[in-house]
Protein backbone atom coordinates (compact mmCIF):
# COMPACT_ATOMS: atom_id res chain seq x y z
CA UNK A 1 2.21 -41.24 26.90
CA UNK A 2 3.65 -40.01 23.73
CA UNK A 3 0.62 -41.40 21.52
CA UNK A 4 -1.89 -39.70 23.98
CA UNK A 5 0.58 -36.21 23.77
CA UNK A 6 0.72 -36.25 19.85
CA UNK A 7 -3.06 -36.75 20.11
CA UNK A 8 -3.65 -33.84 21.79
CA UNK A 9 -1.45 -31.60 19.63
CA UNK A 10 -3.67 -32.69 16.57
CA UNK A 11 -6.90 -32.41 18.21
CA UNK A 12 -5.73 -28.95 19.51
CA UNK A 13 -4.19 -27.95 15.72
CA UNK A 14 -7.30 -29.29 13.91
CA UNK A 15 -10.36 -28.49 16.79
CA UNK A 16 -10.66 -24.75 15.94
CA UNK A 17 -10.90 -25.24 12.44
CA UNK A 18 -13.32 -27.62 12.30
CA UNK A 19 -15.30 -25.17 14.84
CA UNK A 20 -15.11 -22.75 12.30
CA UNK A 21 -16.14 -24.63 9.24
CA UNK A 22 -19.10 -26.03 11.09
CA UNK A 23 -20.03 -22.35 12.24
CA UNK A 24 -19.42 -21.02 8.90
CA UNK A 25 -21.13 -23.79 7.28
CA UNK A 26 -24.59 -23.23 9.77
CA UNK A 27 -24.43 -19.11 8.90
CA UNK A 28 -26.28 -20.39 6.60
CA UNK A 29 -30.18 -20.37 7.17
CA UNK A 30 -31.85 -21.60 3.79
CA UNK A 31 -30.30 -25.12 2.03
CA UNK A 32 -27.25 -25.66 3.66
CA UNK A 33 -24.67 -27.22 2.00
CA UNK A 34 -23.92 -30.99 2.30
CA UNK A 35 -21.08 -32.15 4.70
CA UNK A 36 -19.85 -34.74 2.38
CA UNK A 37 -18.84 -31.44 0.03
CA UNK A 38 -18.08 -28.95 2.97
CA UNK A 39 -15.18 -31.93 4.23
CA UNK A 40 -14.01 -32.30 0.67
CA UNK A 41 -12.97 -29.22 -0.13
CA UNK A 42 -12.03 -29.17 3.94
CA UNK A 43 -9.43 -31.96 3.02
CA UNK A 44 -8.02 -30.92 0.08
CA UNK A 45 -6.75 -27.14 1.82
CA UNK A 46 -5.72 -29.97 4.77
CA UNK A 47 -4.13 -32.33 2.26
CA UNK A 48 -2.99 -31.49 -1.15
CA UNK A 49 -2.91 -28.23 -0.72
CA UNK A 50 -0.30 -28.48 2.02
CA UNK A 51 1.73 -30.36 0.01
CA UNK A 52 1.83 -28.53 -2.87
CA UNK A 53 2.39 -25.17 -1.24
CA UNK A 54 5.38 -26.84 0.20
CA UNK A 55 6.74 -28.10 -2.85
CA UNK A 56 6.66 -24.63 -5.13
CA UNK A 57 7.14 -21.97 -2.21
CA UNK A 58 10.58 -24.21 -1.71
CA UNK A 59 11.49 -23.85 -5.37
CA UNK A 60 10.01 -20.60 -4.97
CA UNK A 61 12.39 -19.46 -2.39
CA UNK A 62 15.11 -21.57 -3.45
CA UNK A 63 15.03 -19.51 -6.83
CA UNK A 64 14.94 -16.54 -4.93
CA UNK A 65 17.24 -16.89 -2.55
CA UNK A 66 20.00 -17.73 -5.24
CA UNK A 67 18.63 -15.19 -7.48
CA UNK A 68 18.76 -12.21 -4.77
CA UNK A 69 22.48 -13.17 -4.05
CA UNK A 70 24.12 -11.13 -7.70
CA UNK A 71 22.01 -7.84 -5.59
CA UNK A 72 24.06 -8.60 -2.26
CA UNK A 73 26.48 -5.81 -2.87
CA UNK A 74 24.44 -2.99 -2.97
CA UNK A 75 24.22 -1.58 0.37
CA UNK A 76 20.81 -0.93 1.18
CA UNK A 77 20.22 -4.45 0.41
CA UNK A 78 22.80 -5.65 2.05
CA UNK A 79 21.61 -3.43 5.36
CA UNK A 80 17.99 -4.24 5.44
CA UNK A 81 18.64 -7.94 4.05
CA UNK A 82 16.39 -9.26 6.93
CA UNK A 83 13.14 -7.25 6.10
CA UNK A 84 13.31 -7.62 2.39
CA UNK A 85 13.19 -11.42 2.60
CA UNK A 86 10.08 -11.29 5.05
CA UNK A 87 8.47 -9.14 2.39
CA UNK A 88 9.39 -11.29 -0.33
CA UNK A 89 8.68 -14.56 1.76
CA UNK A 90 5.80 -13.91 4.05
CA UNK A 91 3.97 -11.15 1.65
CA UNK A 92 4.44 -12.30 -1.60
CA UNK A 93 5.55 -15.89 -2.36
CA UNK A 94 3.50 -17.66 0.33
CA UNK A 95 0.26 -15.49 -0.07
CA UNK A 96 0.15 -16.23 -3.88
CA UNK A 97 1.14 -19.87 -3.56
CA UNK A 98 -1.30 -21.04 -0.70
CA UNK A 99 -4.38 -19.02 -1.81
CA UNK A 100 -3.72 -20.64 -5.38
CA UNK A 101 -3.38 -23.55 -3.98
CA UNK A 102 -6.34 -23.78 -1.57
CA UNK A 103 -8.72 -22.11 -4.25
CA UNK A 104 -8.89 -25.75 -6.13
CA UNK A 105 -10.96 -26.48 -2.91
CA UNK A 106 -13.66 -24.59 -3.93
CA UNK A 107 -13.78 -26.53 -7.80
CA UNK A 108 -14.42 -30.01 -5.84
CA UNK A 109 -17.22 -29.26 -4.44
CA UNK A 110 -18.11 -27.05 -7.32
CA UNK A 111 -21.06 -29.26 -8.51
CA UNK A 112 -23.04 -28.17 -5.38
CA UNK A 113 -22.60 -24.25 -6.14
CA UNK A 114 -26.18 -22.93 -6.94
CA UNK A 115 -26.26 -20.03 -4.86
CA UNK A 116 -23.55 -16.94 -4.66
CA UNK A 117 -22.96 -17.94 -0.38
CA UNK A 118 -22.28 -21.71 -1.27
CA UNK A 119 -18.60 -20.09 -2.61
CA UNK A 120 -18.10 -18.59 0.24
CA UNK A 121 -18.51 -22.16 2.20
CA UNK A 122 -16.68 -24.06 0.43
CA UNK A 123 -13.79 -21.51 -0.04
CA UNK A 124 -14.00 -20.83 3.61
CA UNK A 125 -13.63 -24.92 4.66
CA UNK A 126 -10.83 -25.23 2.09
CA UNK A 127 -8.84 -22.68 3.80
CA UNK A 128 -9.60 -23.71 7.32
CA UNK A 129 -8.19 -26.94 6.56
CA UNK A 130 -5.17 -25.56 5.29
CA UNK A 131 -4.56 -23.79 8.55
CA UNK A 132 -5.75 -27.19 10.85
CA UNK A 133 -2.53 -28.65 9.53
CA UNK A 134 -0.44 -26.08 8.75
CA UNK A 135 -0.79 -24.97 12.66
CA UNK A 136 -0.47 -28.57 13.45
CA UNK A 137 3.38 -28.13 11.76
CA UNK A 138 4.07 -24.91 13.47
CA UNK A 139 2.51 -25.97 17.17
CA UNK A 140 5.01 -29.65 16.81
CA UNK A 141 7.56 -27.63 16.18
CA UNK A 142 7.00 -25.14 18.93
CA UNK A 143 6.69 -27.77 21.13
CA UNK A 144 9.80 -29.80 19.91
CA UNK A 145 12.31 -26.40 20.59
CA UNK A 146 10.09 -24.50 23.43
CA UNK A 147 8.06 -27.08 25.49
CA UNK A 148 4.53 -27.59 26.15
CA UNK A 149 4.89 -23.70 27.43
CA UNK A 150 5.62 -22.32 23.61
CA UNK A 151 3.40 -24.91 22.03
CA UNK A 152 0.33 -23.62 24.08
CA UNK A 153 0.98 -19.91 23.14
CA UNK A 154 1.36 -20.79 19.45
CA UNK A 155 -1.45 -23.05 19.55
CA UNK A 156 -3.56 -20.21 20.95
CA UNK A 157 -2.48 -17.83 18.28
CA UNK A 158 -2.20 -19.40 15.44
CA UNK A 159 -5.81 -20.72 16.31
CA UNK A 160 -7.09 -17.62 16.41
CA UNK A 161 -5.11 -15.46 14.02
CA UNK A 162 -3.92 -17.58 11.45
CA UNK A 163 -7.23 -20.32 11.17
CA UNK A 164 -9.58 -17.19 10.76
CA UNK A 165 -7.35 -15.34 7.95
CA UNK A 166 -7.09 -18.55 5.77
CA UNK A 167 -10.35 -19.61 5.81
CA UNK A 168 -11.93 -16.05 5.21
CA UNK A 169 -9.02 -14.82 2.62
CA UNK A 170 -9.66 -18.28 0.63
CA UNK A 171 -13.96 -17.24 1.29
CA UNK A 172 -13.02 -14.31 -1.36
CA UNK A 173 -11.72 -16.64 -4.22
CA UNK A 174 -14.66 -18.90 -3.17
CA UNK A 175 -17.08 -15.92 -3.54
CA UNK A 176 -15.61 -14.70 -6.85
CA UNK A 177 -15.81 -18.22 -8.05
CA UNK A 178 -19.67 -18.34 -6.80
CA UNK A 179 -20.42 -15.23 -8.20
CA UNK A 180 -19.58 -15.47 -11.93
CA UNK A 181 -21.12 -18.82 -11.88
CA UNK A 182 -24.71 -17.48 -10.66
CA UNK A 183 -24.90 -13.76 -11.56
CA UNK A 184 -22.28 -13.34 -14.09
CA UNK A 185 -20.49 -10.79 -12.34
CA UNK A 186 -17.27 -11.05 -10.92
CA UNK A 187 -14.28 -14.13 -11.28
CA UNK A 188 -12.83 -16.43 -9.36
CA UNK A 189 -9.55 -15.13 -10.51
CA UNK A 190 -10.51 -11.13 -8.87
CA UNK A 191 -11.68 -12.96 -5.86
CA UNK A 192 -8.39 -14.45 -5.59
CA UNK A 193 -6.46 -11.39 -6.00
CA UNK A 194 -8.43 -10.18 -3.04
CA UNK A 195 -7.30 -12.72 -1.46
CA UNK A 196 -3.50 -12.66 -1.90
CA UNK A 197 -4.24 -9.07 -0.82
CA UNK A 198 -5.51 -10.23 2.78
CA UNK A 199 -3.20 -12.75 3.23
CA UNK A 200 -0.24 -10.77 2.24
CA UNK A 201 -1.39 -7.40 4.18
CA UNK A 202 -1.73 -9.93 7.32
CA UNK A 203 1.65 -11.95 7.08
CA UNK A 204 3.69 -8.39 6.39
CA UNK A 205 1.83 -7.74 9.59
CA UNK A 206 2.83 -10.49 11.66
CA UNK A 207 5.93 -9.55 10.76
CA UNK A 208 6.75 -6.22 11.70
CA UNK A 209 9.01 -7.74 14.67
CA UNK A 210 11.65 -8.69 11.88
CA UNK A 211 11.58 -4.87 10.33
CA UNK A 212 11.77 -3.25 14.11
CA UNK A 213 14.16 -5.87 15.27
CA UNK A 214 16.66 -3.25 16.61
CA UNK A 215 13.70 -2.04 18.81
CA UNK A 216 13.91 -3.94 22.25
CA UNK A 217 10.07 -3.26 23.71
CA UNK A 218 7.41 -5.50 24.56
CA UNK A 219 5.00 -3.53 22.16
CA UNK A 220 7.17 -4.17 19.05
CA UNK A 221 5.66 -7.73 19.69
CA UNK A 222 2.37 -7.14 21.45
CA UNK A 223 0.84 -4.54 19.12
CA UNK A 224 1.37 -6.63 15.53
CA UNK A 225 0.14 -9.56 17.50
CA UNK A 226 -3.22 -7.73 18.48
CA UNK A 227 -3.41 -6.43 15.16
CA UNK A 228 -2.97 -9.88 13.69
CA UNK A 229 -5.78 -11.36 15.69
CA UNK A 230 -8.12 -8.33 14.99
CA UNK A 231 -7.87 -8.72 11.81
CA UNK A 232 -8.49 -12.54 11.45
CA UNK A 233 -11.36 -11.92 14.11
CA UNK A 234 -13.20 -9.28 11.74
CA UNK A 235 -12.32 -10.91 8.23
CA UNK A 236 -14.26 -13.93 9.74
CA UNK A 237 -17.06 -11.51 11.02
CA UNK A 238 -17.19 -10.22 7.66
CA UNK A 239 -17.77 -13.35 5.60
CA UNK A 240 -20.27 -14.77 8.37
CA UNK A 241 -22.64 -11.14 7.53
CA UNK A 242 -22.20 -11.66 3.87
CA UNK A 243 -23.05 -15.29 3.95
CA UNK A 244 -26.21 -14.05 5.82
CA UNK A 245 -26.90 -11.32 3.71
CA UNK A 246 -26.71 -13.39 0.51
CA UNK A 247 -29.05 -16.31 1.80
CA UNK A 248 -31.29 -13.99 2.55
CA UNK A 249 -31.68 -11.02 -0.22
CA UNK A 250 -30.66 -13.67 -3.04
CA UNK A 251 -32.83 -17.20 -3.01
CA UNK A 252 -33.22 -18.92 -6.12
């Protein structure tokens, strides 16, 4: 019973990302890219990309935390302690760590880049897989301290929300990447910027609960959470039109 449970929490975490990358993957119309290099750079954002965004945003955080405690005394950090460590966590150490992290997706499968889209791809599989397990972490943990109750609503969520914004913020550093190498415009490192800005600008919103915690409504939590999946919804929608645009207007 437990073997067939903890299957079902994986296929649930990693199901929706793989539904993504194959959709993303089939935008495509003219030469579509090989799924030997699609799950490569699929694996690494599920894989070694994890693991290294663990290891630094700990360090990360560990420096900070110890850092931020000689500013405890002044009083409006002391009074809005709580917010300023969501900003600093969730919208600026984790965006720049994971998107730096899940960019080196795109360079193994760089070798089948001859077209500006194919970036986009392989950018866009590297980042799903990030979120397949990184929602697989969040959904066993739901379901260790809430019950199959909690883990269903984060599963939904987080498959939603959080799958689409990795896999189309890490489609910007792909597309940078894609875009120097065939047109000489661009870099991978602007696309990545752009994409420390989307992943940033989404976790600050998924967080305003923590800046209005002294508000008790139902909206305080509602509203980011619609915003959240909006936004994941039409940053996908966006890199699906641009893959189509680009296959189409620019054949080599």
């Amino acid at each position: 019973m437990k073997l067939l449970l903890l299957a079902v929490v994986i296929t649930v975490a990693f199901l929706p990302s793989l539904i993504y990358v194959i959709w993303v993957r089939n935008t495509e119309k003219y030469k579509r890219e090989p799924w030997r290099a699609v799950m490569r750079s699929f694996l690494w954002g599920a894989t070694f990309a994890i693991l290294i965004s663990l290891v630094v945003e700990i360090l990360l955080t560990f420096f900070y935390t110890n850092t931020f405690e000689l500013f405890r005394g002044y009083e409006f950090i002391a009074k809005h302690k709580e917010s300023i460590d969501a900003i600093m966590l969730a919208g600026i150490i984790a965006p720049f760590v994971e998107e730096g992290a899940k960019a080196y997706g795109v360079l193994t499968s760089k070798g089948y880049i001859d077209e500006v889209e194919d970036g986009i791809i392989y950018g866009s599989s590297s980042g799903f897989g990030f979120a397949a397990t990184e929602n697989l972490l969040y959904e066993i943990s739901a379901l260790l301290s809430g019950g199959i109750i909690s883990w269903a609503i984060i599963a939904l969520i987080r498959s939603i929300a959080s799958a689409l914004l990795h896999g189309s913020a890490t489609a910007m550093t792909g597309y940078g990447y894609s875009s120097k190498k065939i047109r000489g415009k661009g870099s991978m490192l602007h696309g990545y910027v752009v994409a420390v800005a989307m992943h940033s600008s989404f976790n600050i919103i998924a967080s305003i609960p923590i800046f209005l915690a002294g508000f008790h409504s139902t909206l305080v939590y509602l509203v980011p959470l619609i915003i959240a999946i909006l936004y994941g919804a039409l940053a996908f929608r966006y890199i699906r039109k641009k893959i189509r645009y680009l296959d189409t207007h620019f054949r080599r």
